[in-house]
Protein backbone atom coordinates (compact mmCIF):
# COMPACT_ATOMS: atom_id res chain seq x y z
CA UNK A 1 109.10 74.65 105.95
CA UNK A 2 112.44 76.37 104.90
CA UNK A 3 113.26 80.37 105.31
CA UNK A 4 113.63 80.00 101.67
CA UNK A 5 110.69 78.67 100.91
CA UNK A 6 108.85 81.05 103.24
CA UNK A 7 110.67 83.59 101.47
CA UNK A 8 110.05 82.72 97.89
CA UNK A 9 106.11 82.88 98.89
CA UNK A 10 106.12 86.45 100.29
CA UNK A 11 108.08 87.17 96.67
CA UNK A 12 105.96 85.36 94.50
CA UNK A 13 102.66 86.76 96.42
CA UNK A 14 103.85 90.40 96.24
CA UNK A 15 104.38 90.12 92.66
CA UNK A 16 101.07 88.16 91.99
CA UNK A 17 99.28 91.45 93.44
CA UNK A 18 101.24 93.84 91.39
CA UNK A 19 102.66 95.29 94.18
CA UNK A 20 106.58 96.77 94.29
CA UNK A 21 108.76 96.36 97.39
CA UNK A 22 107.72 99.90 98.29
CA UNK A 23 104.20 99.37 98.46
CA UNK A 24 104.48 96.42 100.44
CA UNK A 25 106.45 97.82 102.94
CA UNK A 26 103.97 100.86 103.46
CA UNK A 27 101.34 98.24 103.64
CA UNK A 28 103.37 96.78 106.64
CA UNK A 29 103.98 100.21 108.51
CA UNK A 30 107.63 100.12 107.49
CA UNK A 31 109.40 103.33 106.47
CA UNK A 32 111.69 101.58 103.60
CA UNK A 33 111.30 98.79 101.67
CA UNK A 34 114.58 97.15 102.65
CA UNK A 35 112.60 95.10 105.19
CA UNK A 36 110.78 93.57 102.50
CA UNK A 37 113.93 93.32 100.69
CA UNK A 38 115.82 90.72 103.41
CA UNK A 39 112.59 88.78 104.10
CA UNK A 40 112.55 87.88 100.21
CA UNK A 41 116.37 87.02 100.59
CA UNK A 42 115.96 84.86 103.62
CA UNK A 43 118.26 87.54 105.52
CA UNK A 44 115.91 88.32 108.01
CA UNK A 45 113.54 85.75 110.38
CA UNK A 46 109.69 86.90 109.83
CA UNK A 47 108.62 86.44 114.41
CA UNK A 48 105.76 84.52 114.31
CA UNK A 49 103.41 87.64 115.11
CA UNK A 50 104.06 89.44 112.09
CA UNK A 51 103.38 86.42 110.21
CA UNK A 52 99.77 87.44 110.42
CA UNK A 53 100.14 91.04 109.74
CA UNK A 54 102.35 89.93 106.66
CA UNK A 55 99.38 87.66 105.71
CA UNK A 56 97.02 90.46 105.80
CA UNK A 57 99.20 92.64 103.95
CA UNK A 58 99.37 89.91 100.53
CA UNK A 59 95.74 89.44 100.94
CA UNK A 60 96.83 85.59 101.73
CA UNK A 61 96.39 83.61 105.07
CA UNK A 62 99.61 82.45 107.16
CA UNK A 63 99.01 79.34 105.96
CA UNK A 64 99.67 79.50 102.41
CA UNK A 65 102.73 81.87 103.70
CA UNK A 66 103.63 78.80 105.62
CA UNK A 67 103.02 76.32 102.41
CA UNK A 68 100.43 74.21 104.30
CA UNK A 69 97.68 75.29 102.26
CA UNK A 70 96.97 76.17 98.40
CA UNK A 71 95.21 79.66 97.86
CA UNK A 72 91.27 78.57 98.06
CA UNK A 73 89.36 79.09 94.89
CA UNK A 74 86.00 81.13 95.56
CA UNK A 75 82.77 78.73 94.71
CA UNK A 76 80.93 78.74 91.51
CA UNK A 77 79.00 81.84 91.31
CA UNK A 78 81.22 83.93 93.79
CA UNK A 79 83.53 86.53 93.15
CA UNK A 80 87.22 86.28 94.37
CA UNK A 81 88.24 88.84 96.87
CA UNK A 82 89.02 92.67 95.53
CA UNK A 83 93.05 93.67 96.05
CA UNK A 84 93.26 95.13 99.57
CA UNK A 85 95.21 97.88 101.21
CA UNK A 86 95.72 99.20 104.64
CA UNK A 87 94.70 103.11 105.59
CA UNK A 88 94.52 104.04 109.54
CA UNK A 89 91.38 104.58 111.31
CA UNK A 90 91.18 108.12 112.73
CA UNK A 91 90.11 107.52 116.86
CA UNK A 92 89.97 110.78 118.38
CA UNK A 93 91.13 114.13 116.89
CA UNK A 94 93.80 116.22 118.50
CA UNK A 95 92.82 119.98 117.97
CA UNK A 96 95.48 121.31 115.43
CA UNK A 97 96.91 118.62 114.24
CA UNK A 98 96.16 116.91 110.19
CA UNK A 99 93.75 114.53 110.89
CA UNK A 100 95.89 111.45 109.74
CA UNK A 101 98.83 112.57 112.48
CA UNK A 102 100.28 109.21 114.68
CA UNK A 103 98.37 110.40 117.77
CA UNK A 104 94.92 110.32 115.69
CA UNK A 105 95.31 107.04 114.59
CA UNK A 106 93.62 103.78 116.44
CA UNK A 107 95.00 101.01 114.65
CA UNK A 108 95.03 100.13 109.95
CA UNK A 109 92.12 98.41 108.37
CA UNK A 110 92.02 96.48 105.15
CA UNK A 111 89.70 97.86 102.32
CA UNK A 112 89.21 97.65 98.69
CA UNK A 113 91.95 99.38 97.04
CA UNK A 114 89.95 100.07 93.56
CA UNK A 115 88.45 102.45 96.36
CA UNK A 116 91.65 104.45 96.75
CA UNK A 117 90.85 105.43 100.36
CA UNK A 118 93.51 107.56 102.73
CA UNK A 119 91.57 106.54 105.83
CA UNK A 120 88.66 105.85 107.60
CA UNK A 121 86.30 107.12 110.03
CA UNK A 122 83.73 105.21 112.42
CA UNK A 123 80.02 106.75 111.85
CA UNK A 124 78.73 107.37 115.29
CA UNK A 125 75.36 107.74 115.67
CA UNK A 126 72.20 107.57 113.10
CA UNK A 127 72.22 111.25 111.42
CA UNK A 128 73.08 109.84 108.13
CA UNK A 129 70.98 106.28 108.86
CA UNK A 130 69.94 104.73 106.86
CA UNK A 131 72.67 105.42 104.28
CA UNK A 132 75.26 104.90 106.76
CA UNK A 133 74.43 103.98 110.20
CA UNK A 134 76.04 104.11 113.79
CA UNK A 135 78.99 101.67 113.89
CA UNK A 136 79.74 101.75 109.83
CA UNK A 137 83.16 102.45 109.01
CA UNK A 138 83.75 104.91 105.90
CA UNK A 139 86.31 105.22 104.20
CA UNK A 140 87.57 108.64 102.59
CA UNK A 141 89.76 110.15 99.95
CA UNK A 142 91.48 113.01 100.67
CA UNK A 143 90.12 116.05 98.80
CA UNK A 144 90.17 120.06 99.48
CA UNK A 145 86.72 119.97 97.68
CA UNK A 146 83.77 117.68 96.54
CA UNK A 147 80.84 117.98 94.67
CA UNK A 148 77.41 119.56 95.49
CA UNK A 149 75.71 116.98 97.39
CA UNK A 150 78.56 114.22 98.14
CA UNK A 151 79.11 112.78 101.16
CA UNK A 152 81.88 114.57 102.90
CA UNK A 153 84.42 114.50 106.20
CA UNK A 154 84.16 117.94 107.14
CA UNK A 155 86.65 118.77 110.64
CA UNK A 156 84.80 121.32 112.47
CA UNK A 157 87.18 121.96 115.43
CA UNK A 158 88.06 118.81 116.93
CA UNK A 159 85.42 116.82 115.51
CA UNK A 160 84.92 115.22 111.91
CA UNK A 161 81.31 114.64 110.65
CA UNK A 162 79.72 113.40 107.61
CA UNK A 163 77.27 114.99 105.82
CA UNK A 164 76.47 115.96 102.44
CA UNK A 165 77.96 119.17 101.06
CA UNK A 166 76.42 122.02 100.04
CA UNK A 167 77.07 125.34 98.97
CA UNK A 168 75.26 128.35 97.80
CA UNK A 169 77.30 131.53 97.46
CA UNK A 170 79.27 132.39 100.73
CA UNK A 171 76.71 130.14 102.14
CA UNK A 172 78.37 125.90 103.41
CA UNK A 173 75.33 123.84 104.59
CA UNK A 174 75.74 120.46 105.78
CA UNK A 175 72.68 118.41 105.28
CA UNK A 176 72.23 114.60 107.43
CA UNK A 177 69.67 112.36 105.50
CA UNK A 178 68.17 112.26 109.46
CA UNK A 179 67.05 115.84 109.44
CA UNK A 180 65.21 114.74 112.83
CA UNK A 181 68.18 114.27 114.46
CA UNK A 182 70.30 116.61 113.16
CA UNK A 183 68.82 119.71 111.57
CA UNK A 184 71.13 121.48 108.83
CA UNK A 185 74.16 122.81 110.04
CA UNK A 186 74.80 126.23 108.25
CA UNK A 187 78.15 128.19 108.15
CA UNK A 188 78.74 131.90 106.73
CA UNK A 189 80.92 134.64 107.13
CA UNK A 190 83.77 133.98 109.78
CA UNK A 191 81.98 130.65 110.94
CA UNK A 192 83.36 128.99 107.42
CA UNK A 193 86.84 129.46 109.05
CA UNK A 194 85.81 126.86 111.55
CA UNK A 195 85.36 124.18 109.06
CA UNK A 196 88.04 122.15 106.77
CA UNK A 197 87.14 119.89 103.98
CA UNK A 198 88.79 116.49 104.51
CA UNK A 199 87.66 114.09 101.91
CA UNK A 200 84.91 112.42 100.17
CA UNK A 201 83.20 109.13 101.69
CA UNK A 202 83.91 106.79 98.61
CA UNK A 203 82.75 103.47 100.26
CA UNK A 204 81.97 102.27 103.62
CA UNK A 205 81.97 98.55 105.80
CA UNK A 206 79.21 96.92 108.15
CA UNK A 207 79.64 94.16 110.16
CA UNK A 208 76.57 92.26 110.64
């Protein structure tokens, strides 16, 4: 297969998903989209281990990239695959710092983009089971606030939970559908400095 050809797919992919140069290049971790820009021109060689990352990116396989295969149509009955994009999954939390810093991140995951996620967290342990369970990975919007009773990443110190929100007055109580493994967690007065609102769960993925 020709660079051109190559080429011409990423173009004609990108523009199949409605996606600009830009977004395309945030998708791939780059900071402009002039990256994107040579690849579609030929100018620049794609190394064979981006070719996957690429793949990933236009919600394709590095074959059709490649031309050696057709994009599959689902089955009868099935439902093709939702438009994808990439947000980082938060490892470990570095006291101080916003919670989607370089350091906090482990590595980007694909999700549904009709979720509009700005990253994701992995549930450990079963204080929310059996909505979400130990291993799940949620995915959250960014948000100073949510709504009584949603699902919420709340930061308390160095740590981000998820529990439901609540608040009565001057009153924050966060409430695990476990209550035998976690009892409520309440916060007034100073203690509601050491908690920070950082999004609402909007969706989540288990592996089975």
């Amino acid at each position: 297969m020709s660079d051109t050809d190559l080429s011409s797919r990423i173009r004609q992919r990108r523009e199949q998903l409605g996606l600009s140069q830009e977004e395309l290049a945030a998708r791939m971790g780059y900071r402009s989209k002039s990256s994107i820009t040579k690849l579609e021109k030929g100018i620049n060689d794609l190394p064979r281990a981006k070719l996957e990352e690429l793949a990933a990116a236009l919600d394709t396989t590095p074959a059709w990239l490649m031309g050696l295969a057709d994009l599959p149509c689902p089955p009868p009955g099935f439902e093709p695959l939702p438009e994808m994009a990439r947000v980082p999954l938060i490892g470990s939390i570095a006291c101080g710092t916003p919670i989607t810093a370089e350091q906090n991140i482990e590595c980007y995951i694909g999700v549904p983009a009709a979720w509009h996620a700005d990253f994701a967290l992995t549930c450990h342990g079963s204080s929310m089971a059996p909505t979400i369970c130990d291993g799940d990975i949620v995915c959250i919007r960014r948000q100073p606030e949510v709504e009584q009773g949603e699902i919420a990443a709340v930061r308390i110190g160095e740590e981000a939970t998820l529990k439901h929100f609540h608040r009565q007055g001057e009153t924050v109580m966060l409430l695990a559908d476990n209550t035998a493994v976690c009892p409520p967690m309440v916060f007034a007065g100073p203690q509601l400095e050491e908690i920070q609102i950082e999004g609402r769960a909007v969706g989540f993925c288990r592996g089975l």
